[in-house]
C-alpha atoms as a PDB file:
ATOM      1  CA  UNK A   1       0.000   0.000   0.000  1.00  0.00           C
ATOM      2  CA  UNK A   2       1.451   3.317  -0.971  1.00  0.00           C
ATOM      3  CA  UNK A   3       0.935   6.354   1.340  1.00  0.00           C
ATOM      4  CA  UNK A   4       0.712   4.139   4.139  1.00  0.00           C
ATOM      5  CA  UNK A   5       1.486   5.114   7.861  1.00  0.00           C
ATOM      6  CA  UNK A   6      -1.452   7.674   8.116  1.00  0.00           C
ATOM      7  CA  UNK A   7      -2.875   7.600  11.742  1.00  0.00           C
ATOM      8  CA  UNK A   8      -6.945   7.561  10.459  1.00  0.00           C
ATOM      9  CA  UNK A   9      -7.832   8.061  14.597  1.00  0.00           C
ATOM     10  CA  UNK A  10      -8.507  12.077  13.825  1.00  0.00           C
ATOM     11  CA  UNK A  11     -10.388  11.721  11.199  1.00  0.00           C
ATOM     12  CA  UNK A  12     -14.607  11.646  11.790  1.00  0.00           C
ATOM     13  CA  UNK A  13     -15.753  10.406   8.361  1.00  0.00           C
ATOM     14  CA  UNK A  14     -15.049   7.847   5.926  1.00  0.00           C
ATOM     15  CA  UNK A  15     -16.706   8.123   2.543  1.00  0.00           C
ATOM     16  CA  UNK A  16     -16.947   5.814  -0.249  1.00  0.00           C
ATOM     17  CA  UNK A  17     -17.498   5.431  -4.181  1.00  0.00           C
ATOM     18  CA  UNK A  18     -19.940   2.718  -4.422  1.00  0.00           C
ATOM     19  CA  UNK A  19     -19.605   0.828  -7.827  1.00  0.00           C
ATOM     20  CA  UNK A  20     -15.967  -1.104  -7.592  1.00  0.00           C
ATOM     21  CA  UNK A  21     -15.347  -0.273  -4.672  1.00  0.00           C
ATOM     22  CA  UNK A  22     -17.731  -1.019  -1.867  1.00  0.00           C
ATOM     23  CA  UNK A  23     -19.613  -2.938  -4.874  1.00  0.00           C
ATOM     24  CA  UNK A  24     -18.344  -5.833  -7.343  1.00  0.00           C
ATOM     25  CA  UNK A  25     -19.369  -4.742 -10.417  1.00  0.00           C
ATOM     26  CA  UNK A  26     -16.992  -6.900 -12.644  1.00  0.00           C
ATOM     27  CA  UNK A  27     -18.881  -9.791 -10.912  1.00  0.00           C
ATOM     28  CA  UNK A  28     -22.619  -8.163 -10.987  1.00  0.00           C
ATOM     29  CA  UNK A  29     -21.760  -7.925 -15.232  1.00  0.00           C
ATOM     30  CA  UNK A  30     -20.888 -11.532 -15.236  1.00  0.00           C
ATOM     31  CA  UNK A  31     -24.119 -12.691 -13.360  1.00  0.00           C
ATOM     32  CA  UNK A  32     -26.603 -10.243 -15.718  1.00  0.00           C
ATOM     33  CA  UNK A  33     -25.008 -12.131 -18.594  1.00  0.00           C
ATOM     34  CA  UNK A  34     -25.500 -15.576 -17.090  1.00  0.00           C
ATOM     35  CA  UNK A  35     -29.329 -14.368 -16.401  1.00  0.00           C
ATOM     36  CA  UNK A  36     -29.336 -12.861 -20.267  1.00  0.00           C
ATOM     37  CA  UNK A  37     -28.330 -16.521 -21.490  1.00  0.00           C
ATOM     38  CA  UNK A  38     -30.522 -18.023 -19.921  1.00  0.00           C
ATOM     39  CA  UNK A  39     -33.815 -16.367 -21.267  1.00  0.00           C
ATOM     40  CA  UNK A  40     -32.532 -15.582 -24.412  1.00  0.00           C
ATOM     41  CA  UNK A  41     -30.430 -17.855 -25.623  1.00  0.00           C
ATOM     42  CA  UNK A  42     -30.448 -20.944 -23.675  1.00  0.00           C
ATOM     43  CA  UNK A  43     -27.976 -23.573 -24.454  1.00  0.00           C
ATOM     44  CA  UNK A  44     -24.740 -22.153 -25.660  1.00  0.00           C
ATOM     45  CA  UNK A  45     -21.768 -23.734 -26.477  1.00  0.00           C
ATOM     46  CA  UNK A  46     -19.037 -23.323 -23.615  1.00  0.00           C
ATOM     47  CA  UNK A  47     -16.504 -21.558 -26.272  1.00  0.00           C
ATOM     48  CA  UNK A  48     -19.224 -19.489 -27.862  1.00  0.00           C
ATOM     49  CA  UNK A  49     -20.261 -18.031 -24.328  1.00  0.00           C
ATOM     50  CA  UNK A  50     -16.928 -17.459 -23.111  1.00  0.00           C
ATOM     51  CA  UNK A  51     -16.831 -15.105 -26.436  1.00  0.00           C
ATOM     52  CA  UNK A  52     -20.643 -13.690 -26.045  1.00  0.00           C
ATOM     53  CA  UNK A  53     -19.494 -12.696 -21.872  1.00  0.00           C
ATOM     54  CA  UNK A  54     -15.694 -11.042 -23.194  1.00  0.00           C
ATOM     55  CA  UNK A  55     -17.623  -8.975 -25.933  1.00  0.00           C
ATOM     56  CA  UNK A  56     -20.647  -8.698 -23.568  1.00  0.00           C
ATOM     57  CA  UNK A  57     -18.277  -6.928 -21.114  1.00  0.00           C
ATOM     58  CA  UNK A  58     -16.440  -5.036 -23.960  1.00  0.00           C
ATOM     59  CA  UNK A  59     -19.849  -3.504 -24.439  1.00  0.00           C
ATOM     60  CA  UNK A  60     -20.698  -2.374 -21.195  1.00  0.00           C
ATOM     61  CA  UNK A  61     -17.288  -0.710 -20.290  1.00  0.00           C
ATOM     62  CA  UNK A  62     -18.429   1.303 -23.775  1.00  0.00           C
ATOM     63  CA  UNK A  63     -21.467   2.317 -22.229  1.00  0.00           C
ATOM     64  CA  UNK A  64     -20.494   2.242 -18.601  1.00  0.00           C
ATOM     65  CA  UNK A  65     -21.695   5.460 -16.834  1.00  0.00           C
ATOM     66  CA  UNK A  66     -24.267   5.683 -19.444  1.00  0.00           C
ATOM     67  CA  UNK A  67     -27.736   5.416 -17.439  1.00  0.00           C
ATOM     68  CA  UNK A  68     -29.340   4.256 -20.818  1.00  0.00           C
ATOM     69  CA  UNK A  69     -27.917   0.435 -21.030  1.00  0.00           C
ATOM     70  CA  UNK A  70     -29.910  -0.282 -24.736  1.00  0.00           C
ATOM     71  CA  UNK A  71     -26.968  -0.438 -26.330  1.00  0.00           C
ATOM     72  CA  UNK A  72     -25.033  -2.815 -24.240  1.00  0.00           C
ATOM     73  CA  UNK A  73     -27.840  -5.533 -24.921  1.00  0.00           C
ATOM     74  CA  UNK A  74     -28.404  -4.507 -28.286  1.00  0.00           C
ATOM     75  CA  UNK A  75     -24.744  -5.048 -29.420  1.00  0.00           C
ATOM     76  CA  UNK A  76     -24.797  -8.329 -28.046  1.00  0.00           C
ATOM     77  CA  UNK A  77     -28.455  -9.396 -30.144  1.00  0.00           C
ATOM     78  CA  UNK A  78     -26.585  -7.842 -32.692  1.00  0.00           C
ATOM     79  CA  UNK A  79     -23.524  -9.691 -32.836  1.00  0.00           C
ATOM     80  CA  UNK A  80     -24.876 -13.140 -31.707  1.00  0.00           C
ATOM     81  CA  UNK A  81     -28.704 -13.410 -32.500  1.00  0.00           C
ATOM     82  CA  UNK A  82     -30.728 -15.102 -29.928  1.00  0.00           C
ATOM     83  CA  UNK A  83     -33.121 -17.557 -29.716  1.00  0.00           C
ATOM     84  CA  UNK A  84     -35.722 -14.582 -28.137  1.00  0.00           C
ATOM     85  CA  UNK A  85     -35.144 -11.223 -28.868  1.00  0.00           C
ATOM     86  CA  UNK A  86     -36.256  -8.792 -25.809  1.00  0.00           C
ATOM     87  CA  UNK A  87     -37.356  -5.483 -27.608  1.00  0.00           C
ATOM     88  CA  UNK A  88     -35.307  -2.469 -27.416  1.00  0.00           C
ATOM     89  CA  UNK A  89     -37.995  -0.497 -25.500  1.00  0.00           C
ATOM     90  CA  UNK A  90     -37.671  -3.476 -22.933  1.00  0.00           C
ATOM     91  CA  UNK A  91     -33.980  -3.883 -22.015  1.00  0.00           C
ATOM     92  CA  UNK A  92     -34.260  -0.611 -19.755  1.00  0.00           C
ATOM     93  CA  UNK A  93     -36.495  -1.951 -17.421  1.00  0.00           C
ATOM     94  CA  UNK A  94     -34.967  -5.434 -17.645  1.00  0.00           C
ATOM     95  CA  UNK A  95     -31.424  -3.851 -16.651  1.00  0.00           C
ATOM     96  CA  UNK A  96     -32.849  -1.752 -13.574  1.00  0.00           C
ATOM     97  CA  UNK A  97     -35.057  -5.047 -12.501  1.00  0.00           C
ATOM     98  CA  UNK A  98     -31.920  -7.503 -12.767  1.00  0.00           C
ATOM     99  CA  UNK A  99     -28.859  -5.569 -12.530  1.00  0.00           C
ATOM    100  CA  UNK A 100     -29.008  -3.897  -8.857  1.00  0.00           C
ATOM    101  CA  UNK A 101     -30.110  -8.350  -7.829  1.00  0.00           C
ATOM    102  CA  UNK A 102     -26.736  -8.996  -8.934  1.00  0.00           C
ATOM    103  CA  UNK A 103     -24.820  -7.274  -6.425  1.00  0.00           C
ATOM    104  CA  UNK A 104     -23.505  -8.660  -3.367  1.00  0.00           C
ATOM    105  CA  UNK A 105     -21.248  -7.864  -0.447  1.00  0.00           C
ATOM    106  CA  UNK A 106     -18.035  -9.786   0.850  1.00  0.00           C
ATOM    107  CA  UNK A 107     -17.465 -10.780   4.067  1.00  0.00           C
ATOM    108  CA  UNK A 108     -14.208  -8.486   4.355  1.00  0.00           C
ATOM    109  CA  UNK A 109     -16.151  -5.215   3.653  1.00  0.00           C
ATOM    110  CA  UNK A 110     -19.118  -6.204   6.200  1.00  0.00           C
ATOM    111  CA  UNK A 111     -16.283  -6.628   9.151  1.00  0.00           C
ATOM    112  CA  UNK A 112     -14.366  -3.153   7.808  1.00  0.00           C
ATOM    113  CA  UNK A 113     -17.973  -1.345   7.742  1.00  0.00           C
ATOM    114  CA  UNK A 114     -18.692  -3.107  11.177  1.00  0.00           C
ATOM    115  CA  UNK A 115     -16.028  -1.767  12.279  1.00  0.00           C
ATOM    116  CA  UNK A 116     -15.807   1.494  11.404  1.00  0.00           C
ATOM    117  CA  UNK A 117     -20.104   1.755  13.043  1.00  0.00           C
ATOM    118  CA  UNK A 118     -17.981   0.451  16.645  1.00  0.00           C
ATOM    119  CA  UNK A 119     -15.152   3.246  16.189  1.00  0.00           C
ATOM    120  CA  UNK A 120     -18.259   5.831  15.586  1.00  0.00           C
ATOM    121  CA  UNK A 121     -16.450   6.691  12.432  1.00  0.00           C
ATOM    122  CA  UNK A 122     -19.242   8.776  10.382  1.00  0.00           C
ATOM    123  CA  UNK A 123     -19.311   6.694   6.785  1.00  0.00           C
ATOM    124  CA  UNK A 124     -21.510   8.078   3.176  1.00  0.00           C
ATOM    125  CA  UNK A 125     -21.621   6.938  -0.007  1.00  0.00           C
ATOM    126  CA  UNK A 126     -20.756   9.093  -3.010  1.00  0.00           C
ATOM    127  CA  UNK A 127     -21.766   7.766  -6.295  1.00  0.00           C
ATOM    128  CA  UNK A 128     -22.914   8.372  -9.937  1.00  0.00           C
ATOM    129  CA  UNK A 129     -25.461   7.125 -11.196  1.00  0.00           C
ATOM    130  CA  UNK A 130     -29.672   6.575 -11.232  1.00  0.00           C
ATOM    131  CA  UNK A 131     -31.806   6.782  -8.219  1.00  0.00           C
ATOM    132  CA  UNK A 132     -33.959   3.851  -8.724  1.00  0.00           C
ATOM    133  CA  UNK A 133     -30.870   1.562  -9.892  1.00  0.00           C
ATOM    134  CA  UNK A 134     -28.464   2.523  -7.099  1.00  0.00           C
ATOM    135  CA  UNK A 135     -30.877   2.828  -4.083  1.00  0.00           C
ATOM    136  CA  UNK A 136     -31.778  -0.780  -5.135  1.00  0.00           C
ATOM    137  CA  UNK A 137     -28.026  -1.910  -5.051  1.00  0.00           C
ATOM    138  CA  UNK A 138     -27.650  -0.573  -1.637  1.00  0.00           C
ATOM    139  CA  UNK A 139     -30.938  -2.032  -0.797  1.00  0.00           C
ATOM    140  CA  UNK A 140     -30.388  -5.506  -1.846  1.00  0.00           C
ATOM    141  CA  UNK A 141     -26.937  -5.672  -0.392  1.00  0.00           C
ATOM    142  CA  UNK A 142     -28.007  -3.790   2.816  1.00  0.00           C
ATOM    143  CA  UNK A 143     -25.582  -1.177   2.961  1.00  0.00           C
ATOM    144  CA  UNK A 144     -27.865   0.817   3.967  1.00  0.00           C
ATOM    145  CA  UNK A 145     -27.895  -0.439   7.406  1.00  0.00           C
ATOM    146  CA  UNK A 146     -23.973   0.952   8.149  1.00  0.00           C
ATOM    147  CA  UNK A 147     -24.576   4.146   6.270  1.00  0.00           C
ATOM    148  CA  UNK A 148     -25.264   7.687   7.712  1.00  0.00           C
ATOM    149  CA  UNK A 149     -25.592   9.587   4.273  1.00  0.00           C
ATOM    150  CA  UNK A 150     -26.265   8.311   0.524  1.00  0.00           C
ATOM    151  CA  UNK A 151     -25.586  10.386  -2.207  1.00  0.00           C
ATOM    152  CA  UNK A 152     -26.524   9.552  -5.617  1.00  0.00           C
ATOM    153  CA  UNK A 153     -25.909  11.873  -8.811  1.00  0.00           C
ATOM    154  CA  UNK A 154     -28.980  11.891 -10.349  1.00  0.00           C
ATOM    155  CA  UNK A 155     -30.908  13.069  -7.222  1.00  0.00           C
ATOM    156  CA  UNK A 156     -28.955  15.787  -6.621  1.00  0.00           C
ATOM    157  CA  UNK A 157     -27.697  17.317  -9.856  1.00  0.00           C
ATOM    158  CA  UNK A 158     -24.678  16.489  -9.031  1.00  0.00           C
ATOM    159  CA  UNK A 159     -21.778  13.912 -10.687  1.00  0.00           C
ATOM    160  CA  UNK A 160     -18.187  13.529  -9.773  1.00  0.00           C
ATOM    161  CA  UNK A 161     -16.027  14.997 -10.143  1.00  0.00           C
ATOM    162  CA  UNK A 162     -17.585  18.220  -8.968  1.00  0.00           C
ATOM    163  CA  UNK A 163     -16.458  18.940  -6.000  1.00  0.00           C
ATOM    164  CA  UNK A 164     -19.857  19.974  -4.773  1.00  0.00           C
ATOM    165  CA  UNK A 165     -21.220  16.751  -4.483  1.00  0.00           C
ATOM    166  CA  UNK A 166     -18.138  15.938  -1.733  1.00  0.00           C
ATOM    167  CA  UNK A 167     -18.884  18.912  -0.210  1.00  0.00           C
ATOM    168  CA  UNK A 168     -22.579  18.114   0.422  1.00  0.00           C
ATOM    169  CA  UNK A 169     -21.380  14.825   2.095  1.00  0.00           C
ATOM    170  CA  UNK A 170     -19.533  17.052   4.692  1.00  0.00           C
ATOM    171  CA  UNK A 171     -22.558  19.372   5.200  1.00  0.00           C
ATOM    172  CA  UNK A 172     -24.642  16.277   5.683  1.00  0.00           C
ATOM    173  CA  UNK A 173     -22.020  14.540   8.380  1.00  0.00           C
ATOM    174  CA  UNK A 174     -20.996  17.411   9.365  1.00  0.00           C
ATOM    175  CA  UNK A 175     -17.420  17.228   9.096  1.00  0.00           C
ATOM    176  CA  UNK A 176     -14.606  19.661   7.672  1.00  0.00           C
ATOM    177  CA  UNK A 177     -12.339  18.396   4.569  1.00  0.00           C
ATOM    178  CA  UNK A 178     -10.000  17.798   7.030  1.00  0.00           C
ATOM    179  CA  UNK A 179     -12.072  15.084   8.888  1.00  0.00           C
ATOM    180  CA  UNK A 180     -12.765  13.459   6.343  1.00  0.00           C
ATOM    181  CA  UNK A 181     -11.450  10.563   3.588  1.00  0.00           C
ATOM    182  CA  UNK A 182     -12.422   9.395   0.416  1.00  0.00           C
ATOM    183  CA  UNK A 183     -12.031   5.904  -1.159  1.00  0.00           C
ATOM    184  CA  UNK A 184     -13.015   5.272  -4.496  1.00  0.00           C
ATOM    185  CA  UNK A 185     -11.504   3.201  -7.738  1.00  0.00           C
ATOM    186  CA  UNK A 186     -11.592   6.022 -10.609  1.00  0.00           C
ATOM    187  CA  UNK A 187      -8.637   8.202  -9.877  1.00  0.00           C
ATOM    188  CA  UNK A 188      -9.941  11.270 -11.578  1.00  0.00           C
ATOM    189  CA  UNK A 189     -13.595  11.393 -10.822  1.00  0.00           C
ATOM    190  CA  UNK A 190     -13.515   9.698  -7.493  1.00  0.00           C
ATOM    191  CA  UNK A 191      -9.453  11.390  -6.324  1.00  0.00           C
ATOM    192  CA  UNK A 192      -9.603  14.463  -8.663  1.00  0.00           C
ATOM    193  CA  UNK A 193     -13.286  14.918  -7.410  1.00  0.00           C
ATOM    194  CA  UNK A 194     -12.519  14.608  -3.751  1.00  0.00           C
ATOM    195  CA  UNK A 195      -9.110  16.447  -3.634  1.00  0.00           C
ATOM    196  CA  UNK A 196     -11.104  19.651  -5.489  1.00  0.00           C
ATOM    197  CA  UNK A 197     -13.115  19.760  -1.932  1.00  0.00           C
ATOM    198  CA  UNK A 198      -9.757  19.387  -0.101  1.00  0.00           C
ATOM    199  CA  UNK A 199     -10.906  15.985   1.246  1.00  0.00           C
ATOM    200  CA  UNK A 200      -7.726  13.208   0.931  1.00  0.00           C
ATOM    201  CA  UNK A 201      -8.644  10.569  -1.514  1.00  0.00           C
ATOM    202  CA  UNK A 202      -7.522   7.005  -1.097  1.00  0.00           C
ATOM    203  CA  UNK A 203      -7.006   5.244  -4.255  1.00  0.00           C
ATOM    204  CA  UNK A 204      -8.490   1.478  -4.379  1.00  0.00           C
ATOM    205  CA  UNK A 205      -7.048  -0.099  -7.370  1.00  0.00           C
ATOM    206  CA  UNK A 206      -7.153  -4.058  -6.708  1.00  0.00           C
ATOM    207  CA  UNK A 207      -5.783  -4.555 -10.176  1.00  0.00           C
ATOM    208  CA  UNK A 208      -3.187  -2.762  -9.864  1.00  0.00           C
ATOM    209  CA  UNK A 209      -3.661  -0.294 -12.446  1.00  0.00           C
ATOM    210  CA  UNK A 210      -1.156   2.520 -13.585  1.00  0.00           C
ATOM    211  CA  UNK A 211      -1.745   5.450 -12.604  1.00  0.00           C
ATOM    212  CA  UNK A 212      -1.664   7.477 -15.821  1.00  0.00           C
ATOM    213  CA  UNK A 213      -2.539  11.045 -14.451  1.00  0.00           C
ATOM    214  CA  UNK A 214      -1.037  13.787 -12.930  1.00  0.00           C
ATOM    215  CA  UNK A 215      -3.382  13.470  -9.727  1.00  0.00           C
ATOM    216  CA  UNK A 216      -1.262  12.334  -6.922  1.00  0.00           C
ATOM    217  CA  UNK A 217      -3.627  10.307  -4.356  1.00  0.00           C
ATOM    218  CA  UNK A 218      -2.997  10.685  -0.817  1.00  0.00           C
ATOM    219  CA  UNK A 219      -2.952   6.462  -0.102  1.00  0.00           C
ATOM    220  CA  UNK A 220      -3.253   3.688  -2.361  1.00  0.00           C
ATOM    221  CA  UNK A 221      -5.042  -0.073  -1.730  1.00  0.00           C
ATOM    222  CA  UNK A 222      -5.535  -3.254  -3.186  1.00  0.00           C
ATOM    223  CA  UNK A 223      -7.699  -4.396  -0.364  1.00  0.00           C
ATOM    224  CA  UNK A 224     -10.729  -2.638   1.180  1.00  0.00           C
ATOM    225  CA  UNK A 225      -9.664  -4.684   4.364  1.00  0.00           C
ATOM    226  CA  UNK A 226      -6.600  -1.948   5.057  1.00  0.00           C
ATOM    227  CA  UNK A 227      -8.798   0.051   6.090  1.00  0.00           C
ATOM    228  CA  UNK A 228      -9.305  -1.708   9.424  1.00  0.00           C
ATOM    229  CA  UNK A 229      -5.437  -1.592   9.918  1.00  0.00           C
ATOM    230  CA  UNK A 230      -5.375   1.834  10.439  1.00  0.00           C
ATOM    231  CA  UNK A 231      -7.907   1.879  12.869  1.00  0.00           C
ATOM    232  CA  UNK A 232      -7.402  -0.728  15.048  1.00  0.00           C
END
């Protein structure tokens, strides 16, 4: 872990991006395919799906941030005709009925969020996004339960990076910059963002990624669980 050695026992607040971060996504993708298959296809041939899911998730990292997911299930029918098309006018409601069911939470984050409620550490979520499709994530998964604020794009005008939408998680917890930390997996909307309100932004980056900006994060992870380290 880079930028390690921080004491996190001043801080008050600890806030989080939710997709990749708090939130497999890479996994969710993989189980909306499976479910896709399955009405839509049905049997497939183990090489041919192994193609359909790698072009299936091509398309979505296209389109990802893009409320609007036609297109992700349209290049597929496109591409590899199925057995039962689901109209275009459908796959909307089909991706905010499935998608946020796809999500779950892993044991590590429950005991790091578990912790953090003992320690009285404030903690908010910060993330882009629709109202109906993320409120059901957090739902489902029960984040809800550790959570003292929620914060979703489309319900407040806002979107990371701008800083505003950090700085309404501080008025909400009521916290200064100072108090606070940020962890989050896209180093310009989620560090960049953060950093514009003066709040320290810890990079999680379980892959490893390079960093190819000029934004300099204040800590770097690979595990959510390091989190606990520096608080216990």
């Amino acid at each position: 872990m880079k930028g390690g050695g921080f004491p996190l026992s001043g801080y008050k607040a600890l806030l989080f991006d939710l997709d990749d971060t708090l939130l497999d996504r890479d996994l969710a993708v993989e189980k909306i395919f499976s479910i896709i298959v399955d009405k839509y296809y049905g049997d497939v041939h183990h090489l041919q799906r192994n193609e359909m899911l790698e072009k299936f998730k091509e398309y979505d990292k296209r389109d990802y941030g893009n409320g609007d997911k036609t297109n992700v299930l349209e290049s597929l029918f496109a591409e590899f005709p199925p057995n039962n098309r689901l109209p275009a006018s459908s796959i909307q409601n089909f991706w905010n009925t499935y998608f946020p069911n796809c999500f779950s939470i892993d044991q590590t984050t429950i005991n790091m969020l578990d912790t953090m409620k003992q320690l009285q550490v404030k903690v908010g979520i910060i993330t882009n996004g629709l109202t109906q499709r993320q409120n059901a994530k957090i739902r489902n998964t029960h984040l809800n339960h550790w959570f003292d604020t929620v914060i979703i794009s489309e319900e407040v005008g806002l979107r990371k990076p701008d800083k505003r939408i950090f700085e309404l998680a501080l008025q909400r917890l009521q916290v200064l910059p100072e108090e606070a930390l940020f962890v989050g997996d896209d180093i310009e909307k989620d560090i960049g963002g953060c950093q514009n309100a003066n709040i320290k932004g810890i990079w999680f980056n379980p892959k490893r990624c390079k960093n190819g900006t000029e934004i300099e994060p204040f800590a770097e992870m690979d595990s959510i669980a390091r989190l606990v380290n520096y608080f216990t």
